[in-house]
Protein backbone atom coordinates (compact mmCIF):
# COMPACT_ATOMS: atom_id res chain seq x y z
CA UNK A 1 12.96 9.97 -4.31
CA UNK A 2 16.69 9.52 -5.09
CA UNK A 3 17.83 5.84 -4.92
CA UNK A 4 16.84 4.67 -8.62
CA UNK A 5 14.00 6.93 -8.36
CA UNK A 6 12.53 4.59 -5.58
CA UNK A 7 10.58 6.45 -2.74
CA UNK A 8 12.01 6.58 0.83
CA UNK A 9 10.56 3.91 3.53
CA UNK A 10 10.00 6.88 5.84
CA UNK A 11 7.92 8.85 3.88
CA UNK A 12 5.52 5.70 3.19
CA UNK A 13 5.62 4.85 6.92
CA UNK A 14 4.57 8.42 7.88
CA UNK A 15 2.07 8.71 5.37
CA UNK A 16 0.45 5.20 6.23
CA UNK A 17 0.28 6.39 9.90
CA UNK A 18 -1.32 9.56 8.44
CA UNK A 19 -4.02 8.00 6.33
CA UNK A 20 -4.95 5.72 8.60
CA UNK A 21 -5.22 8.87 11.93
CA UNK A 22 -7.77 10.71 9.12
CA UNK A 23 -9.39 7.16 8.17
CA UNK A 24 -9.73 6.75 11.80
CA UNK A 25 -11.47 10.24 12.79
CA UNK A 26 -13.35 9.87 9.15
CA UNK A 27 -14.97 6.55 10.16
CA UNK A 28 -17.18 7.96 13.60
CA UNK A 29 -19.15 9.81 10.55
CA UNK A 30 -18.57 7.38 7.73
CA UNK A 31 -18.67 3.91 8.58
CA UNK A 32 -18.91 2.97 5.44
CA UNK A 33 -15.42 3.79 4.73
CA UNK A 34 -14.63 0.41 6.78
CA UNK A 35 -14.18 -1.43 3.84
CA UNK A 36 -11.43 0.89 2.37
CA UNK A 37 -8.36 0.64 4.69
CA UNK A 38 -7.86 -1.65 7.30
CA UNK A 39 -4.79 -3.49 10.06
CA UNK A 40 -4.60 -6.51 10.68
CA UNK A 41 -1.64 -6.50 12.87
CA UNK A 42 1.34 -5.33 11.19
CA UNK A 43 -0.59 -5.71 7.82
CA UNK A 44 -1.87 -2.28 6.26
CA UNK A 45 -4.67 -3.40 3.40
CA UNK A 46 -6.28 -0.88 0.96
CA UNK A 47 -9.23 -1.71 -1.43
CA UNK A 48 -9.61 1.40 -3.91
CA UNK A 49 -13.27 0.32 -5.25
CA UNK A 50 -11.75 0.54 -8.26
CA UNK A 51 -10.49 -3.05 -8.86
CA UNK A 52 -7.26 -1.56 -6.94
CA UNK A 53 -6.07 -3.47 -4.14
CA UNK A 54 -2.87 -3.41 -1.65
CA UNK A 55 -0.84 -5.32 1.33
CA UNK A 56 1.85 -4.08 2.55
CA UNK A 57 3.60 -5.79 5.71
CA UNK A 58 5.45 -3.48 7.70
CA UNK A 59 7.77 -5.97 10.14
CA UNK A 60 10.50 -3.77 12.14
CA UNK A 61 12.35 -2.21 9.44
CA UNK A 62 11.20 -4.28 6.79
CA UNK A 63 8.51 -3.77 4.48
CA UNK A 64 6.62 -5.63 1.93
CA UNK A 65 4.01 -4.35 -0.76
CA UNK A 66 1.96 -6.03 -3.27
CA UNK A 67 -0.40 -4.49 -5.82
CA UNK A 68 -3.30 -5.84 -7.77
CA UNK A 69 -4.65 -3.26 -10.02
CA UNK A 70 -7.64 -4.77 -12.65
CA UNK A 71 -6.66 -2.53 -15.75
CA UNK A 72 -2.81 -3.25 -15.48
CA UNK A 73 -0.97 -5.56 -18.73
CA UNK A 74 0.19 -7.74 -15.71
CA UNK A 75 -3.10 -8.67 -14.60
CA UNK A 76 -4.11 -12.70 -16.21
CA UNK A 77 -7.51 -11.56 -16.84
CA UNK A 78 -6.80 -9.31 -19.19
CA UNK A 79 -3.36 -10.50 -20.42
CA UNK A 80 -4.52 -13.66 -21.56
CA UNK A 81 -1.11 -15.56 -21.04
CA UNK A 82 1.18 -17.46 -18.66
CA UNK A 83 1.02 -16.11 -14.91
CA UNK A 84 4.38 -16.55 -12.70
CA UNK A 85 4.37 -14.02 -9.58
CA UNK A 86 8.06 -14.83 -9.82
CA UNK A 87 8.80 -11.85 -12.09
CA UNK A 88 7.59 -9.92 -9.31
CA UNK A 89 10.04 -10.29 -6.40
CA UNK A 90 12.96 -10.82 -8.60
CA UNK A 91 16.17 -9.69 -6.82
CA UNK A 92 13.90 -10.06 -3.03
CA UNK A 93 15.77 -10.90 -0.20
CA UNK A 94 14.50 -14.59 1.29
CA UNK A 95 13.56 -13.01 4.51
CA UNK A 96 11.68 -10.62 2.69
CA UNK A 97 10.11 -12.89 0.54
CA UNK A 98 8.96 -15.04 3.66
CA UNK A 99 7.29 -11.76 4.87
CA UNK A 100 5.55 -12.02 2.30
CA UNK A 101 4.45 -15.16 1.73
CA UNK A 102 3.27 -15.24 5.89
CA UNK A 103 1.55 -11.95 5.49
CA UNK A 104 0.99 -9.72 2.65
CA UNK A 105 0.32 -12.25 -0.38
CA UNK A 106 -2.57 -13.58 1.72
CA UNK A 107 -4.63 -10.32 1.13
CA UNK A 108 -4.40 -10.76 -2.93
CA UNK A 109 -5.97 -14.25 -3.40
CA UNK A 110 -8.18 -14.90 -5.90
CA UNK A 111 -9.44 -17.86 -8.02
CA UNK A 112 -7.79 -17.77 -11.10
CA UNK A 113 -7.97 -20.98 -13.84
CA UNK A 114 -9.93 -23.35 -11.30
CA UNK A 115 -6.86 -22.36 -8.34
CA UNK A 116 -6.99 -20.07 -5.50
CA UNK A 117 -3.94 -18.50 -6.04
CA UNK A 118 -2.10 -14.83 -4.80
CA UNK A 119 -2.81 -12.49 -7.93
CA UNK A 120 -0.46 -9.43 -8.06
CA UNK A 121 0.60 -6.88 -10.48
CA UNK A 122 3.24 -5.19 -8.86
CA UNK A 123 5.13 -5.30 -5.59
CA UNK A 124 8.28 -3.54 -3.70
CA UNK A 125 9.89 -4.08 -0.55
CA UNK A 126 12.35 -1.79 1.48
CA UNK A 127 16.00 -1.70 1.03
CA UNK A 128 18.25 0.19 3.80
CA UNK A 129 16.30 3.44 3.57
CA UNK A 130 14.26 3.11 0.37
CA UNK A 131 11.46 0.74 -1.39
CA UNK A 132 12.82 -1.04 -4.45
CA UNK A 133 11.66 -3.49 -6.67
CA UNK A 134 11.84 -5.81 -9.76
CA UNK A 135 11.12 -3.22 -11.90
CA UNK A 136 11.71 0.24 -12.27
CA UNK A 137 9.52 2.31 -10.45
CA UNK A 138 7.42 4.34 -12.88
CA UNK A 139 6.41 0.34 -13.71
CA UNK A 140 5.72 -0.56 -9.83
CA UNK A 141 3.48 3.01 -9.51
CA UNK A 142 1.62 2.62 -12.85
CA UNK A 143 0.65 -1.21 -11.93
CA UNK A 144 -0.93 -0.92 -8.87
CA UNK A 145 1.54 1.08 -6.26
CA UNK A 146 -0.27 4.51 -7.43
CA UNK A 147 -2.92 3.29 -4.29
CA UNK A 148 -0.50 4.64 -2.04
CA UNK A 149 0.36 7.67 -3.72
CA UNK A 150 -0.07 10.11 -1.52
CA UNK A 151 0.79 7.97 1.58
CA UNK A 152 3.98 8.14 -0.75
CA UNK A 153 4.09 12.05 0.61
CA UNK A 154 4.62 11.57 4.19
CA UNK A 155 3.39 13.92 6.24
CA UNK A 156 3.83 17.26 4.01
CA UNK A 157 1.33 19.80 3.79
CA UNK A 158 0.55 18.51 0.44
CA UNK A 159 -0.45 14.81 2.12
CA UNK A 160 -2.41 16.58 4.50
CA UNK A 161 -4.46 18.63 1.82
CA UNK A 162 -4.91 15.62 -0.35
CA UNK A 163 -6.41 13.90 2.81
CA UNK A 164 -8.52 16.68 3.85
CA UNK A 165 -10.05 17.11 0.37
CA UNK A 166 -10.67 13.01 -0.35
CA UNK A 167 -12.59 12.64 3.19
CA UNK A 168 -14.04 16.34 3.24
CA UNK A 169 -12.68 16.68 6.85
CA UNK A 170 -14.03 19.86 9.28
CA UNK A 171 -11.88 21.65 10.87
CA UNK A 172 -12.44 19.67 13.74
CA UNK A 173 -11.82 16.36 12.04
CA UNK A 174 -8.97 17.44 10.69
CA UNK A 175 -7.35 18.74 13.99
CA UNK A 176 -8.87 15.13 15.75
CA UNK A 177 -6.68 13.25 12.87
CA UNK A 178 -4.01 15.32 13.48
CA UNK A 179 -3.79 14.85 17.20
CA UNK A 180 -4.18 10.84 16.27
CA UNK A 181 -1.40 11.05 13.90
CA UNK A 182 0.76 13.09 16.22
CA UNK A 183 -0.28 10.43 19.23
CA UNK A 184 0.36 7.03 16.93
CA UNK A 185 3.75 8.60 15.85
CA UNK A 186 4.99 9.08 19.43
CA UNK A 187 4.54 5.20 20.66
C-alpha cells in the first residue's frame, strides 16, 4: 500500500484467484461452503455469514467493489437517516460507475423503506495500478472492504497460511489449491 494508503489492484487480483483455487479444492469436502464465494462471470461475490457481503467486478483492467457490512454507521438500518449511495462513488469515473451499475450493485439489493434498492456501505474501484475510493481507506476497510482482507495479501506466504488455517486444508488440499492457483494464473 503506497498510493494514499490504497492497496494495489494486483495484489487483490492475485489473492481473489487464490481464494477462490483453495475455495475450489475446499468445496469436493465441504459443499457447504457453496454459499460463501461464488463467479458469476467476471463478478467475484462473497457472503461472510456475518451480515458481511461483497461484489466486486473485475472487467479487463478495471475493477469495481461494493461492501455491505450490517454493523457499519453507513448501513440505514442502523443509522436511522437519509440513504444516498451517491456518497459512495464520489470522484468514480462514468465508465466505472456503469460497471457498476451492470454488474456489481446487482449483488447488494435489498428491500429497504417499501423499495428494492442496492444497499452498500462502502465501495472502491481501481485507479492505474491501485484501488481508491470516496473515502480514505481505513474508512472503505472498516465498512465492509475488511471481507477481502487477506485476498488484500496476494499471494504471500502470509495469504497462503491465512487460507490454510480458515479451510483446515491437508497437505494434499493445499498442494491441489496450489496447482489450481498456479493453473488459473497462467490462462
Amino acid at each position: 500500500m503506497t498510493a494514499r494508503g490504497y492497496p494495489k489492484s494486483y495484489a487483490l487480483r492475485r489473492g481473489v484467484i487464490l481464494r477462490a483455487a483453495v475455495h475450489t479444492t475446499m468445496l469436493a469436502s465441504e459443499p457447504a461452503l457453496g454459499g460463501f464465494l461464488a463467479w458469476d462471470g467476471t463478478d467475484y461475490v462473497l457472503n461472510n455469514a456475518d451480515g458481511t457481503y461483497a461484489a466486486i467486478t473485475f472487467d479487463g483492467s478495471d475493477i469495481v467493489g461494493v461492501f455491505f457490512d450490517a454493523e457499519s454507521s453507513y448501513n440505514p438500518y442502523v443509522s436511522g437517516g437519509a440513504y444516498d449511495i451517491e456518497i459512495f462513488f464520489r470522484g468514480m469515473p462514468p465508465r466505472l460507475r456503469s460497471l457498476a451499475e451492470r454488474h456489481a450493485l446487482a449483488y447488494n439489493r435489498q428491500n429497504y423503506q417499501c423499495r428494492s434498492m442496492a444497499l452498500i456501505t462502502a465501495a472502491f474501484w481501481s485507479v492505474d495500478d491501485y484501488l481508491t475510493a470516496a473515502f480514505p481507506w481505513e474508512d472503505v476497510f472498516r465498512h465492509g472492504a475488511h471481507i477481502v482482507r487477506v485476498e488484500l495479501l496476494g499471494d504471500t506466504d502470509e495469504a497462503w497460511q491465512e487460507w490454510r488455517e480458515a479451510y483446515q486444508c491437508s497437505p494434499g488440499q493445499l498442494a491441489a489449491a496450489r496447482a489450481l492457483f498456479w493453473r488459473d494464473l497462467s490462462k
